[in-house]
Every structure is written in structure tokens, then in C-alpha cells.
Protein backbone atom coordinates (compact mmCIF):
# COMPACT_ATOMS: atom_id res chain seq x y z
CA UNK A 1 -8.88 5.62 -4.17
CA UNK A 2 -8.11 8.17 -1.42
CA UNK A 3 -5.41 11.12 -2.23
CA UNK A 4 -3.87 12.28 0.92
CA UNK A 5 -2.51 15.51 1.11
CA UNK A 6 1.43 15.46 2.24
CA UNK A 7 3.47 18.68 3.39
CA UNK A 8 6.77 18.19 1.37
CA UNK A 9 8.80 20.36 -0.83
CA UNK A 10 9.17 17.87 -3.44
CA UNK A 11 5.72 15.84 -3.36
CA UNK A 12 2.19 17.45 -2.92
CA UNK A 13 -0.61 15.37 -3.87
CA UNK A 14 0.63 11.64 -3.93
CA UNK A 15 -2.21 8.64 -4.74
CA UNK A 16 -2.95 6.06 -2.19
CA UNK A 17 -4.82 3.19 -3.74
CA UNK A 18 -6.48 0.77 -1.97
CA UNK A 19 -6.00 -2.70 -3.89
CA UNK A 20 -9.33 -4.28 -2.40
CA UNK A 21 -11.38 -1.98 -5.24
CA UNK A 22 -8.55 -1.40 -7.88
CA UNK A 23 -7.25 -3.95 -10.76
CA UNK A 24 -5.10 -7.17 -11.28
CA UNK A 25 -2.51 -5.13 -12.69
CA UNK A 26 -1.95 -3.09 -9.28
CA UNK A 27 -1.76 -6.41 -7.72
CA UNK A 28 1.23 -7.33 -9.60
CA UNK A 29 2.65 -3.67 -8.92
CA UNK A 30 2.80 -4.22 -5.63
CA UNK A 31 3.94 -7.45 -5.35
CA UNK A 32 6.86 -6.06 -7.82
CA UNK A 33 7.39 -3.48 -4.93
CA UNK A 34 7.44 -5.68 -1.84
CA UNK A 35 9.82 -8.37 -3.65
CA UNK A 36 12.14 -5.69 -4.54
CA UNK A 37 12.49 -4.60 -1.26
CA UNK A 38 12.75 -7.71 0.37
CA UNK A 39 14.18 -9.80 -2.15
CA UNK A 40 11.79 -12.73 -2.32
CA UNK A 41 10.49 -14.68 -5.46
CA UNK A 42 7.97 -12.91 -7.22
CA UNK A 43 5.79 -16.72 -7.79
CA UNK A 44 5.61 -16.67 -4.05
CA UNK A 45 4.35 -13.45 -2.63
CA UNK A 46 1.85 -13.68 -5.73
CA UNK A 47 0.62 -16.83 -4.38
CA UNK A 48 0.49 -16.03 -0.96
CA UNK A 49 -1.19 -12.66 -1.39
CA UNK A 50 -3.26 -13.01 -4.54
CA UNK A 51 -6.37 -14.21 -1.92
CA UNK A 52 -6.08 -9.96 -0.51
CA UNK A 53 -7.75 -8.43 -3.57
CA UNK A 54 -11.41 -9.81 -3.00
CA UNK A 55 -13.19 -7.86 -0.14
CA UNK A 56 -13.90 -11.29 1.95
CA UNK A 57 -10.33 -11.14 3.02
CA UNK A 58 -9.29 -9.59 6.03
CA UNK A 59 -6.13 -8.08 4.88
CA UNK A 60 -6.00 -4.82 2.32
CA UNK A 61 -3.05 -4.37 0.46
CA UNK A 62 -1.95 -0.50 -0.65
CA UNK A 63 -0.37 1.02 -2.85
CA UNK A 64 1.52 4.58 -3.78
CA UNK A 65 2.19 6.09 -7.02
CA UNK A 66 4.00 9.00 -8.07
CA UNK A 67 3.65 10.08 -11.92
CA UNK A 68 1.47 5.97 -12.37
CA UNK A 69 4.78 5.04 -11.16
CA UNK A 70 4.45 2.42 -8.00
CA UNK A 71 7.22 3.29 -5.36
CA UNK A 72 5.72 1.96 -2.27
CA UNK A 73 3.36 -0.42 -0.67
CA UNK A 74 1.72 -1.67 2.53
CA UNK A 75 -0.50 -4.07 4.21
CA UNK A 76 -3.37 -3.18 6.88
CA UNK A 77 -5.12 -6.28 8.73
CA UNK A 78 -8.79 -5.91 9.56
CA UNK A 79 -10.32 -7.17 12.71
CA UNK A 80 -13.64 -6.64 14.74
CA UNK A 81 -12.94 -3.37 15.96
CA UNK A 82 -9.06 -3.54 15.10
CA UNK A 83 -6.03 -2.98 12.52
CA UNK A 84 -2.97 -4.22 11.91
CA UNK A 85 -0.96 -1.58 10.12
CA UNK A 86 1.93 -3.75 7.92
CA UNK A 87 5.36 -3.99 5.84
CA UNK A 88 5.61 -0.24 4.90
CA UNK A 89 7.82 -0.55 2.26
CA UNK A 90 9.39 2.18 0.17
CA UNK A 91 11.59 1.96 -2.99
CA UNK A 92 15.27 3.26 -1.61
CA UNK A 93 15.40 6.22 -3.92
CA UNK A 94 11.96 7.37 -2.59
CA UNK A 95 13.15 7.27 1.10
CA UNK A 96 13.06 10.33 3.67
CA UNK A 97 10.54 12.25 1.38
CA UNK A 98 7.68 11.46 3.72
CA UNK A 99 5.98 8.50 2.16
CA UNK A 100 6.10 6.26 5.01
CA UNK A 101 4.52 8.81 6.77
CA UNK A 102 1.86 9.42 4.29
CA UNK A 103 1.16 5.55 4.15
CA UNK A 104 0.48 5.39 8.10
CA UNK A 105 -1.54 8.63 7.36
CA UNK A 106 -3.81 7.37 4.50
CA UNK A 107 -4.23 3.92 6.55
CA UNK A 108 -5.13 5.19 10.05
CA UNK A 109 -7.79 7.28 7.97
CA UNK A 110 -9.32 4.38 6.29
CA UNK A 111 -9.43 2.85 9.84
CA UNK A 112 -10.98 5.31 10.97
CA UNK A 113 -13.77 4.50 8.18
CA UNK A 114 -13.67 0.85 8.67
CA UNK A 115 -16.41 0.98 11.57
């Protein structure tokens, strides 16, 4: 779990979870998160992305919490030498605070770490 450090007046200190080492029930946060936003049957994104959480997989899946709330979520794609930063998705009433920003933040430093 990284915490990345935001300049905002109404969020300071906002976790960033990478799914690959958290639990099952994370998981099914964020697949809560991204069917919300896009309106998609919960069965399906479940099935499709359940294969993320074990570290063979190429894809991580993230998470952001505010108060062990989950109001956003994201995907980064793992190859050779390069990422694939994906679906930044933020609950509407948690727009324009920064958290998309903080996302692209927290992933371009774990790319950093990836090599």
C-alpha cells in the first residue's frame, strides 16, 4: 500500500492500494466502483478481472479510499519495460478534488519501481 501525498484543501493524505497484494474484498470494491461508473453487470467485470489479483498477471488493478470508503479505481498494464496507465474512474461526487490526478501520480511512481 503506497499513500501519496495530494495538495488539496479538502483531502491530504488519501490511500492508494494496490490490489495485486491486498484482499478479495478490495477486489469486489473495485469492481463495485468501475460498474458504477460505467454501468456494466457486476457478474461480468468480476469474471473478466478476477484473473488481476494474482501477481502472474500482467495487469494491476488500484484502488482509492477516503475514510475505508472506495471512491475510485484504475487499471495499469505491465510490459517489458512498459505501462499502460487505464480506466481512471472516479465516483461523480468525488470529481475535481484531484483524485484523478493523484491516481496517475501514485501509478507513474509504482512504474517507476516496476524495473
Amino acid at each position: 500500500q503506497a499513500t501519496i501525498k495530494l495538495h488539496s484543501k479538502n483531502i491530504d493524505n488519501i490511500p492508494f492500494h494496490s490490489l495485486t497484494f491486498e484482499t478479495q474484498e478490495l477486489f469486489y470494491e473495485w469492481v463495485h466502483v468501475f460498474c458504477q461508473s460505467y454501468d456494466l453487470p457486476i457478474e461480468d467485470i468480476e469474471r473478466v478481472f478476477a484473473p488481476c489479483i494474482n501477481d502472474s498477471v500482467p495487469l494491476q488493478l488500484h484502488i482509492v479510499q477516503i475514510y475505508q470508503k472506495t471512491i475510485a479505481c484504475c487499471v495499469t498494464l505491465f510490459k517489458e519495460d512498459k505501462a499502460l496507465l487505464l480506466w481512471d474512474t472516479v465516483l461523480p461526487m468525488y470529481r475535481r478534488q484531484g483524485i484523478g490526478n493523484m491516481m496517475m501520480l501514485g501509478r507513474m511512481q509504482l512504474c517507476g519501481e516496476h524495473n
